[in-house]
Structure formats: C-alpha cells, structure tokens
Protein backbone atom coordinates (compact mmCIF):
# COMPACT_ATOMS: atom_id res chain seq x y z
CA UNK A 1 -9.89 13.24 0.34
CA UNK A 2 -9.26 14.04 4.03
CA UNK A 3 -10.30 10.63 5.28
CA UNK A 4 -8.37 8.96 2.79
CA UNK A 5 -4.94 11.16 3.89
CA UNK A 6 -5.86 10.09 7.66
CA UNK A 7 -6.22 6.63 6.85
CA UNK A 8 -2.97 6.48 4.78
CA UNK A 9 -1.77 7.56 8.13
CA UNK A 10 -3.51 5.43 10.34
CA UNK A 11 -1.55 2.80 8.04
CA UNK A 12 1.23 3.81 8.14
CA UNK A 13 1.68 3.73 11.81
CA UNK A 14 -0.54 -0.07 12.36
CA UNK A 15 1.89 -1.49 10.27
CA UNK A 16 5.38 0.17 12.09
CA UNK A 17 7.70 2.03 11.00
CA UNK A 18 10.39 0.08 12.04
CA UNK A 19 11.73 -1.05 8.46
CA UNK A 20 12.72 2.78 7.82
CA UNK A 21 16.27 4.60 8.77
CA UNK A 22 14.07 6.61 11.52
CA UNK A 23 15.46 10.00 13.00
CA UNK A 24 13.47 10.82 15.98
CA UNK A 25 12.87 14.31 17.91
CA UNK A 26 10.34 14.04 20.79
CA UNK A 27 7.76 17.74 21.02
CA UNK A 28 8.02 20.25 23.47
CA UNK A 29 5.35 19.63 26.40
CA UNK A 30 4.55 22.92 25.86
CA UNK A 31 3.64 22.92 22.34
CA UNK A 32 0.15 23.64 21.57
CA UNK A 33 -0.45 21.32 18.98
CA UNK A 34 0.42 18.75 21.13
CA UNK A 35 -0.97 16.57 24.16
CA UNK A 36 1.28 14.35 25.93
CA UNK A 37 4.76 12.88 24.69
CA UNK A 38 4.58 12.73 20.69
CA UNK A 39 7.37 11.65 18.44
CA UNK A 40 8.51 12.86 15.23
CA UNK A 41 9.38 9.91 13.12
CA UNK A 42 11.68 10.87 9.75
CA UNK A 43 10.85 8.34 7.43
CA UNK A 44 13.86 9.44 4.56
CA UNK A 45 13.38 5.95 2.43
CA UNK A 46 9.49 6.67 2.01
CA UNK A 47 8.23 7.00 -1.21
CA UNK A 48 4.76 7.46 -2.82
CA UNK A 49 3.18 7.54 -6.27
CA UNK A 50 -0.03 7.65 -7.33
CA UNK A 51 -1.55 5.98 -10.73
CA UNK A 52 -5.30 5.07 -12.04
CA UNK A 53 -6.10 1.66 -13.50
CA UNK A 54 -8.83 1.55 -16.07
CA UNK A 55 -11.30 -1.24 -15.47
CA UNK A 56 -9.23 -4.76 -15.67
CA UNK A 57 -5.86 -2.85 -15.41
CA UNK A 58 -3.30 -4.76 -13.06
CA UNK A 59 0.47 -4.74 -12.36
CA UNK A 60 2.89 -7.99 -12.99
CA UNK A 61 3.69 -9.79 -10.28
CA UNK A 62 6.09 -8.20 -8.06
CA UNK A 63 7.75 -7.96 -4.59
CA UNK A 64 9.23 -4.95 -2.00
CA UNK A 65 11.97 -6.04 -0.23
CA UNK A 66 10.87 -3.36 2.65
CA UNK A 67 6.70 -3.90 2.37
CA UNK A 68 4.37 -1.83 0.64
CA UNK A 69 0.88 -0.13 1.53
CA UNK A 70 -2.02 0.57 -1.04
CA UNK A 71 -4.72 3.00 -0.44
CA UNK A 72 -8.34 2.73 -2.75
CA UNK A 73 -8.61 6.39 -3.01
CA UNK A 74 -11.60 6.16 -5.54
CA UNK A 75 -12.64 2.59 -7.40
CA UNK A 76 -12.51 -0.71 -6.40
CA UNK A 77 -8.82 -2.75 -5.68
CA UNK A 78 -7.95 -6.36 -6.41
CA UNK A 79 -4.79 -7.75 -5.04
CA UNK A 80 -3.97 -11.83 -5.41
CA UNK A 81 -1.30 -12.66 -3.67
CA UNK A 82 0.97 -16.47 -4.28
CA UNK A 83 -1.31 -19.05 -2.90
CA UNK A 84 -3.81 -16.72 -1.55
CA UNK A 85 -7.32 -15.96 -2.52
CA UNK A 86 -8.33 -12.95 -4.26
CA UNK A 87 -9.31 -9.94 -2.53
CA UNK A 88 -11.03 -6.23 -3.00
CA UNK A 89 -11.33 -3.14 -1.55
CA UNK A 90 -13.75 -0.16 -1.74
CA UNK A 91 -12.65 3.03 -2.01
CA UNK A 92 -10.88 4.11 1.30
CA UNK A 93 -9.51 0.31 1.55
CA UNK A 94 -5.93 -0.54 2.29
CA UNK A 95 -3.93 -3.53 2.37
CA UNK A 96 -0.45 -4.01 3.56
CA UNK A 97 2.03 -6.70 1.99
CA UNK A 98 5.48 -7.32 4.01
CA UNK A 99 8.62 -7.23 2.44
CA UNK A 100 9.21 -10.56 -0.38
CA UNK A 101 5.50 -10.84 -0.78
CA UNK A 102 4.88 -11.78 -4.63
CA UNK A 103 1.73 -10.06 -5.29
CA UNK A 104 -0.29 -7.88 -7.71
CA UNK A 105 -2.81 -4.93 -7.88
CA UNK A 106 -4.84 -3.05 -9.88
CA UNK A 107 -8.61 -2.06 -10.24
CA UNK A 108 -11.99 -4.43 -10.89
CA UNK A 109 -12.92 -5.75 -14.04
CA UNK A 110 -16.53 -3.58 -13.96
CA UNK A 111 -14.29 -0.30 -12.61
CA UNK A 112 -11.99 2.09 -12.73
CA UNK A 113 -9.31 2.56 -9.88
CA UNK A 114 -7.03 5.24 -8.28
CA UNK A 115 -4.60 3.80 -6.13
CA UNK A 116 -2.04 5.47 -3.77
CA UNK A 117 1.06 3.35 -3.09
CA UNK A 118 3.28 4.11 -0.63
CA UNK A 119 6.54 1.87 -0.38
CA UNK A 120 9.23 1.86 2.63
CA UNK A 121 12.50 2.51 0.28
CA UNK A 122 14.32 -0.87 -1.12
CA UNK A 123 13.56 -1.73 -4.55
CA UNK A 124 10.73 -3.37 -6.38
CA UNK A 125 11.69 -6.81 -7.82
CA UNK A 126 9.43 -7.10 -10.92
CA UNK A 127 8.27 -10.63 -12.10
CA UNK A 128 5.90 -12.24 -15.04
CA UNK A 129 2.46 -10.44 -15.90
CA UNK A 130 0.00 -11.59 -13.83
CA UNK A 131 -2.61 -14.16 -16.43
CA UNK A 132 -6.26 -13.69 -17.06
CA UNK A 133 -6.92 -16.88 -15.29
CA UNK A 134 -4.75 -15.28 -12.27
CA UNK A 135 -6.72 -11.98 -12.25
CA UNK A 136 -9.98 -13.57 -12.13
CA UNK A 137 -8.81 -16.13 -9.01
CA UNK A 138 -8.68 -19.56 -11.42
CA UNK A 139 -5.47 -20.55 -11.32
CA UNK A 140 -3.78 -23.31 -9.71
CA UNK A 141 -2.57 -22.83 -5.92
C-alpha cells in the first residue's frame, strides 16, 4: 500500500502541478526532515475517490477539463481513449489523461479492479456509455 501512496506521488509531481491554484511556502534549511530547498505545494482543487470495478465494469465516456490521474491499486486497468488503442495496467500502474481527453476506465474482463482517481478540480463532463465493441478495442477509429 506504501508503494502505491509513493507512486500516486511520484505522479502527481511527473505530470505538474501547474493546472492547480498553488500556494507555495519554501522549508526552513534547518528543518530536519529536509535536505536542500523543498517546496510546499497547496493543491486546494485536488480531489480523490476511490471505487472497485468488478470484472468487465467500466465508466461512460467522459472528460476533465483540468486532467485526471488513475492509480491500479489492486487488479488490472483498461482505459481506451478516442482514436487510441486499448491499454492495461497491473496493479501499481498509472496513466495520466490531460484536460478534454474523452476517455474511459474500469477493470479487465477476467478481473476485478480497485482504482484510485485523483482529479485536479474542474468538473467531469460525462458522455455516452462506453459499447461492448468499444471495451473490447473493435470499434471503428
């Protein structure tokens, strides 16, 4: 569960924080925590959920007007995004979509997935379901 916190994280930061109304305080050089010049980033607009897909499971298509992170934390994830190919992720996986991406997620048809989901405030424009034929990576580009 540790690893899976750190590479939320790790996420997190690679993908930049700049999309976020940031507040920033830099540490002490004295504090022993610390090495070297680290920033405290307030990320106010963040929010997180957490859900579990049973095998086949799947959101509608959808979009974040700020971006969006996913986490595997246990299970396997497929994402499709428009006019992309299908791809999966073992536990520990993550994939980042940018803001306006139509996309979808949710766990493998053979197994069960928990997901964290971590979005950078803005809203969540919800779209049609996403088809069989979509899910399994058949349909039309």
């Amino acid at each position: 569960m540790r690893s899976a916190r750190l590479v939320v994280a790790a996420t997190i930061a690679a993908v930049g924080l700049t999309t976020l109304s940031l507040a920033s305080a830099q540490q002490p050089a004295s504090d022993p925590n610390f090495t070297g010049v680290v920033t405290t980033m307030d990320a106010k607009e963040i929010t997180a959920g957490r859900r579990t897909f049973a095998p086949g499971a799947r959101t509608a298509w959808h979009s974040h007007d700020k971006g969006q992170v996913i986490l595997s934390e246990s299970g396997r994830l497929r994402t499709g995004r428009r006019g992309e190919a299908i791809k999966e992720y073992p536990a520990g996986g993550t994939e980042y979509t940018g803001p306006n991406i139509e996309h979808w997620h949710g766990a493998t048809p053979g197994e069960a997935l928990v997901q964290v989901n971590i979005q950078f405030g803005g809203t969540t424009k919800w779209l049609t379901k996403t088809t069989d034929d979509e899910y399994a990576g058949k349909a039309k580009k």
